[in-house]
C-alpha atoms as a PDB file:
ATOM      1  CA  UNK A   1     191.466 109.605 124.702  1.00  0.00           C
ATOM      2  CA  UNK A   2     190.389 112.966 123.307  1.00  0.00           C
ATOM      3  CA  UNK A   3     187.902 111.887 121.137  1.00  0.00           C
ATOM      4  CA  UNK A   4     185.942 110.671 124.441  1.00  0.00           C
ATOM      5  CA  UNK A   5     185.763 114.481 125.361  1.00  0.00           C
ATOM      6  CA  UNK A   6     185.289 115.706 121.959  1.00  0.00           C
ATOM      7  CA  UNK A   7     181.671 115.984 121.584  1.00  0.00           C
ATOM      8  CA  UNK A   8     181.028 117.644 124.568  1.00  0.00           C
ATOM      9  CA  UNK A   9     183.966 120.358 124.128  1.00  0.00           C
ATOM     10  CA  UNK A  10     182.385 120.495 120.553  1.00  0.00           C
ATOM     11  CA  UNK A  11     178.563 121.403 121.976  1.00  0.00           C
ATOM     12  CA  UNK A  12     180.208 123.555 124.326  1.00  0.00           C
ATOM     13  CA  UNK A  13     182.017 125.520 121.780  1.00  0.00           C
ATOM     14  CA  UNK A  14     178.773 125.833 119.245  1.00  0.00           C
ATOM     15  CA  UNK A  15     176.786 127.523 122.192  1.00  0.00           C
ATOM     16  CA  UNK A  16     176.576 131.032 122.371  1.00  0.00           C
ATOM     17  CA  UNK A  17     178.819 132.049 125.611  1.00  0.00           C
ATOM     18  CA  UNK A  18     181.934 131.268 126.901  1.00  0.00           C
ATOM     19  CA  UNK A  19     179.608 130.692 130.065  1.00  0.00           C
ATOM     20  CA  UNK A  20     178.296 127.429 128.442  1.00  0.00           C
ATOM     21  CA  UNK A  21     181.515 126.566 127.229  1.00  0.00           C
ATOM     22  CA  UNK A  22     183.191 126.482 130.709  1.00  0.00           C
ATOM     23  CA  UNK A  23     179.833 124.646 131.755  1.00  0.00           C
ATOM     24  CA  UNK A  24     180.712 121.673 128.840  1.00  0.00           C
ATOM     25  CA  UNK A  25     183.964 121.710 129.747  1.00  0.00           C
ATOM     26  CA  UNK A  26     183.093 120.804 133.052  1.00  0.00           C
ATOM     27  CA  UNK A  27     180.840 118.278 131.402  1.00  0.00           C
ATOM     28  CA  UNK A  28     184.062 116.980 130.070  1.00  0.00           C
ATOM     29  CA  UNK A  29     186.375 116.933 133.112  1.00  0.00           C
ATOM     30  CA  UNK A  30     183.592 114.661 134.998  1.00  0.00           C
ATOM     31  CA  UNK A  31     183.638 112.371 132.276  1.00  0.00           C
ATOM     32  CA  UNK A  32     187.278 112.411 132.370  1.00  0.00           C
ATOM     33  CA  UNK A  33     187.155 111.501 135.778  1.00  0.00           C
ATOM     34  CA  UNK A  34     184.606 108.604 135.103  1.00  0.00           C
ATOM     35  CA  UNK A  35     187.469 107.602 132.726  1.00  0.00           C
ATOM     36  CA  UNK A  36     189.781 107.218 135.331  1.00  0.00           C
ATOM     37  CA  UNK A  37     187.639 105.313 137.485  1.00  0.00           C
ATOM     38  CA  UNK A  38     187.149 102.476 134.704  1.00  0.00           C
ATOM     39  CA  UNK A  39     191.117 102.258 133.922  1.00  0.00           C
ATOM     40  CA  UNK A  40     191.846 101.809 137.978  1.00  0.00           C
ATOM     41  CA  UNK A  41     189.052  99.021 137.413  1.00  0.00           C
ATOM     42  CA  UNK A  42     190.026  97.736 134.481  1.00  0.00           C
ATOM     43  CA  UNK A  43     193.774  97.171 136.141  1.00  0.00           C
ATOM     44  CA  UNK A  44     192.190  96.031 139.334  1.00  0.00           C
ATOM     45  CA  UNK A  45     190.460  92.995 137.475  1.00  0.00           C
ATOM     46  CA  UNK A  46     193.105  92.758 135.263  1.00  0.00           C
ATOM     47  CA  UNK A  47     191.854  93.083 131.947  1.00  0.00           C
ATOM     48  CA  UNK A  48     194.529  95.570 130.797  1.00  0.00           C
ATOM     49  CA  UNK A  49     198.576  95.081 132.200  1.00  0.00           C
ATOM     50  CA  UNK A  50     199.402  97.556 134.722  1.00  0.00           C
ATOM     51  CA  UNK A  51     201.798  99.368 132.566  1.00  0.00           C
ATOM     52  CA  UNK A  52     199.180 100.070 130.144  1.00  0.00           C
ATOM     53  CA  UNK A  53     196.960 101.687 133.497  1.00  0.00           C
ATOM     54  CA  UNK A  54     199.389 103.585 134.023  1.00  0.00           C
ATOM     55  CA  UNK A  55     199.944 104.990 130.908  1.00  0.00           C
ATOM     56  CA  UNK A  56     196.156 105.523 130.331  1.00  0.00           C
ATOM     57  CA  UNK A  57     195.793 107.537 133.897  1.00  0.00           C
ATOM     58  CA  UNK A  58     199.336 109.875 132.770  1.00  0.00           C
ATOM     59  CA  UNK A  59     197.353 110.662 129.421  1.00  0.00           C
ATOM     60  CA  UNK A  60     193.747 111.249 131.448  1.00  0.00           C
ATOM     61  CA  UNK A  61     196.095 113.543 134.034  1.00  0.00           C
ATOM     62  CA  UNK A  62     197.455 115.268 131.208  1.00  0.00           C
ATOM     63  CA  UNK A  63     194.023 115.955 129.790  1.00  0.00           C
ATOM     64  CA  UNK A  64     192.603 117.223 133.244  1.00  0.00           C
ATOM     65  CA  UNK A  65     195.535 119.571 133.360  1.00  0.00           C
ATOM     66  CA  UNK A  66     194.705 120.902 129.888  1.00  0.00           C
ATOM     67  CA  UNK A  67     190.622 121.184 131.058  1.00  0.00           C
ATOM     68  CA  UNK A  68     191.437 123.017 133.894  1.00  0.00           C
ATOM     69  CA  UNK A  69     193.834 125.643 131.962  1.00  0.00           C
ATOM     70  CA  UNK A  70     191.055 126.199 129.514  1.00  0.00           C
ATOM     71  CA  UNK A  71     188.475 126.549 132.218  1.00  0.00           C
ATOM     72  CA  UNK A  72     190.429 128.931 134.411  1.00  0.00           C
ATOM     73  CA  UNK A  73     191.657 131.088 131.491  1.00  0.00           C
ATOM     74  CA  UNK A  74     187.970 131.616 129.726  1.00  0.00           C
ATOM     75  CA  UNK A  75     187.102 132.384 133.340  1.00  0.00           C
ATOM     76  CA  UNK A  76     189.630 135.090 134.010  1.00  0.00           C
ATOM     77  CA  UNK A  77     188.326 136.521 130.348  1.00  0.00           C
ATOM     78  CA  UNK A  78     184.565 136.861 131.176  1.00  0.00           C
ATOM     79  CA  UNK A  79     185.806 138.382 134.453  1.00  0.00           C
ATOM     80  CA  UNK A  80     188.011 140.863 132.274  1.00  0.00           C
END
């Protein structure tokens, strides 16, 4: 699941400000979220066993956790 939000962290990173970075990593986090919204969808229709869902939406809640640590700690650094 983190190579769906790899590119964008990665064009984040290459720009020139932690500014933009925080701005990709939102990027990232919305995608995650449109991540989410397929897996509930994908278990609604049942195309993938509910166990599976819920294993997919721990590792996207995980990854949301770990977004929103990186965003709030480059953010408490530019406001150093």
């Amino acid at each position: 699941m983190l190579r769906f939000q790899s590119p964008a962290i990665a064009e984040g990173k290459g720009r020139s400000s932690d500014k933009e970075l925080i701005l990709f990593l939102h990027h990232s986090r919305g995608s995650l979220l449109e991540l989410e919204t397929q897996v509930f969808i994908a278990s609604e229709l049942a195309y993938i066993e509910e166990s599976r869902a819920k294993h997919l939406l721990s590792q996207v809640e995980d990854l949301a956790k770990a977004l929103n640590a990186l965003i709030n700690s480059l953010k408490k650094s530019i406001a150093a």
